[in-house]
N, C-alpha and C. Protein backbone atom coordinates (compact mmCIF):
# COMPACT_ATOMS: atom_id res chain seq x y z
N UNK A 1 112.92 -1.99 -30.80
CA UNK A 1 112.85 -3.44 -30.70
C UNK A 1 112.37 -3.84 -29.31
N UNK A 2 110.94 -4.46 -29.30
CA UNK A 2 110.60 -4.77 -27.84
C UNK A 2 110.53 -4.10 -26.59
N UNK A 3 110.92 -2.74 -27.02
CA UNK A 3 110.32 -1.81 -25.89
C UNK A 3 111.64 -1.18 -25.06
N UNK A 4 112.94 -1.97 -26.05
CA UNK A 4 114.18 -1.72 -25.09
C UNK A 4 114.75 -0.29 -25.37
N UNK A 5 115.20 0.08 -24.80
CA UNK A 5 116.29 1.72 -24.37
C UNK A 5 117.45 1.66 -24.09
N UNK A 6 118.43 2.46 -24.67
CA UNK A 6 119.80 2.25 -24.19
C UNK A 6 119.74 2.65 -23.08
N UNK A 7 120.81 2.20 -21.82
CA UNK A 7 120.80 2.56 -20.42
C UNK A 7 121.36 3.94 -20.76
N UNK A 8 122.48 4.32 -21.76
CA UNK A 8 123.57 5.15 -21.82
C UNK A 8 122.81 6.07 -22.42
N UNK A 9 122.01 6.29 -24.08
CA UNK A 9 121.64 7.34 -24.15
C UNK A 9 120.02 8.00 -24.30
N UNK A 10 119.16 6.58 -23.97
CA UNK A 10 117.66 6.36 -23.85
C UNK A 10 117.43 6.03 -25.38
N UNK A 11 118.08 5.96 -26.40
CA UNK A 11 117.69 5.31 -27.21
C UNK A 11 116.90 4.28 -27.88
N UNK A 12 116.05 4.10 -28.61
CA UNK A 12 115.26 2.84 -28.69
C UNK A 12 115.92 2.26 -29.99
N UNK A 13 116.48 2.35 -30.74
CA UNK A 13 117.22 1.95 -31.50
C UNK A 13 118.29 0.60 -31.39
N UNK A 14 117.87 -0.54 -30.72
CA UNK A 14 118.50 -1.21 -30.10
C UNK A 14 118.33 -2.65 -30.92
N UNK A 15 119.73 -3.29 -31.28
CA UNK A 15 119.99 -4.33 -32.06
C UNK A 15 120.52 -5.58 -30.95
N UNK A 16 120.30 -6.95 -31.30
CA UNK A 16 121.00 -7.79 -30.60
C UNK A 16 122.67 -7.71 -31.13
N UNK A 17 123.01 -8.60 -30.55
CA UNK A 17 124.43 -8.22 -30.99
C UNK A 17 125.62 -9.34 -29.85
N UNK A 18 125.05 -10.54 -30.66
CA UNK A 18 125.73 -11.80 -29.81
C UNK A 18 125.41 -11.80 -28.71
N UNK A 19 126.02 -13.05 -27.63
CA UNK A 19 126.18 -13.13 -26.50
C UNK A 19 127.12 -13.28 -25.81
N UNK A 20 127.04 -12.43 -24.28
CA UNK A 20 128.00 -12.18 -23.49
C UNK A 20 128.90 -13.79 -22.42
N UNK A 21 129.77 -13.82 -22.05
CA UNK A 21 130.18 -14.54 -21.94
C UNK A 21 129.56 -15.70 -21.21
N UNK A 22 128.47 -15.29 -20.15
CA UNK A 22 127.80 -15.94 -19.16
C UNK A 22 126.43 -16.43 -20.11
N UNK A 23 126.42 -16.09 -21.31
CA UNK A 23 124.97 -16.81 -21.86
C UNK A 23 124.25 -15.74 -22.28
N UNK A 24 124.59 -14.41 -21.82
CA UNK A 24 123.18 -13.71 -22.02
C UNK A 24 123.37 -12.75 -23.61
N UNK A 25 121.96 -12.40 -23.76
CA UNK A 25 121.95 -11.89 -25.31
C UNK A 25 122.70 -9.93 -24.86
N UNK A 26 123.12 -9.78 -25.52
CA UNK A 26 124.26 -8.81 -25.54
C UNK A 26 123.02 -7.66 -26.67
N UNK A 27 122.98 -6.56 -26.25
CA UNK A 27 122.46 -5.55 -27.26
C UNK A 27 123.37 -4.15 -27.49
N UNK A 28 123.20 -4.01 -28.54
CA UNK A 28 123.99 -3.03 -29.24
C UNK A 28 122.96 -1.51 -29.71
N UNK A 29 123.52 -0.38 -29.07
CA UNK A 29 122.52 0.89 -29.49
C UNK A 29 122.93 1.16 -30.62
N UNK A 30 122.07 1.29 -31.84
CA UNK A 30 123.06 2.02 -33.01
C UNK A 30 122.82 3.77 -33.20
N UNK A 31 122.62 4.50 -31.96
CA UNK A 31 122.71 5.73 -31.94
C UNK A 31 124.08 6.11 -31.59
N UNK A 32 124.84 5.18 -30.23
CA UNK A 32 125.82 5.64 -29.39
C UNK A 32 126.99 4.47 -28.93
N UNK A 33 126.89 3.75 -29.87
CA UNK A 33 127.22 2.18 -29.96
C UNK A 33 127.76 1.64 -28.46
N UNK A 34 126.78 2.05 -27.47
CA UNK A 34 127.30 1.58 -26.32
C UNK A 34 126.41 -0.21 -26.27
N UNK A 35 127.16 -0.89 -25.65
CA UNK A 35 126.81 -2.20 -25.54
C UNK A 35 126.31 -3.05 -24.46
N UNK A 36 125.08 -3.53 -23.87
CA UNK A 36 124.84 -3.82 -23.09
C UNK A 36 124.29 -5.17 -23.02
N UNK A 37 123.96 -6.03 -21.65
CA UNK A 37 122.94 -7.25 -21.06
C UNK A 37 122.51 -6.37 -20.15
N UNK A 38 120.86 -7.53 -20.05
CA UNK A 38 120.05 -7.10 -19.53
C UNK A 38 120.23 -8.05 -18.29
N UNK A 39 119.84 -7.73 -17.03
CA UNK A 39 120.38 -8.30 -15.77
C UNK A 39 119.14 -9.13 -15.38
């Protein structure tokens, strides 16, 4: 999706997955279900 990578396992497999408390879009890896924003 858009070129993104998990930070945790380089995955490209990457879903949105709501937003984090400050506004930002929240992504979800579905290899290693670690959860991240992008800064």
């Amino acid at each position: 999706m858009n070129g993104l990578e998990c930070p945790q396992c380089g995955a490209a497999r990457i879903v949105k997955n709501g937003h984090a408390h400050t506004g930002k879009q929240r992504y979800l890896c579905r290899i290693c279900t670690h959860q991240f924003t992008l800064h």
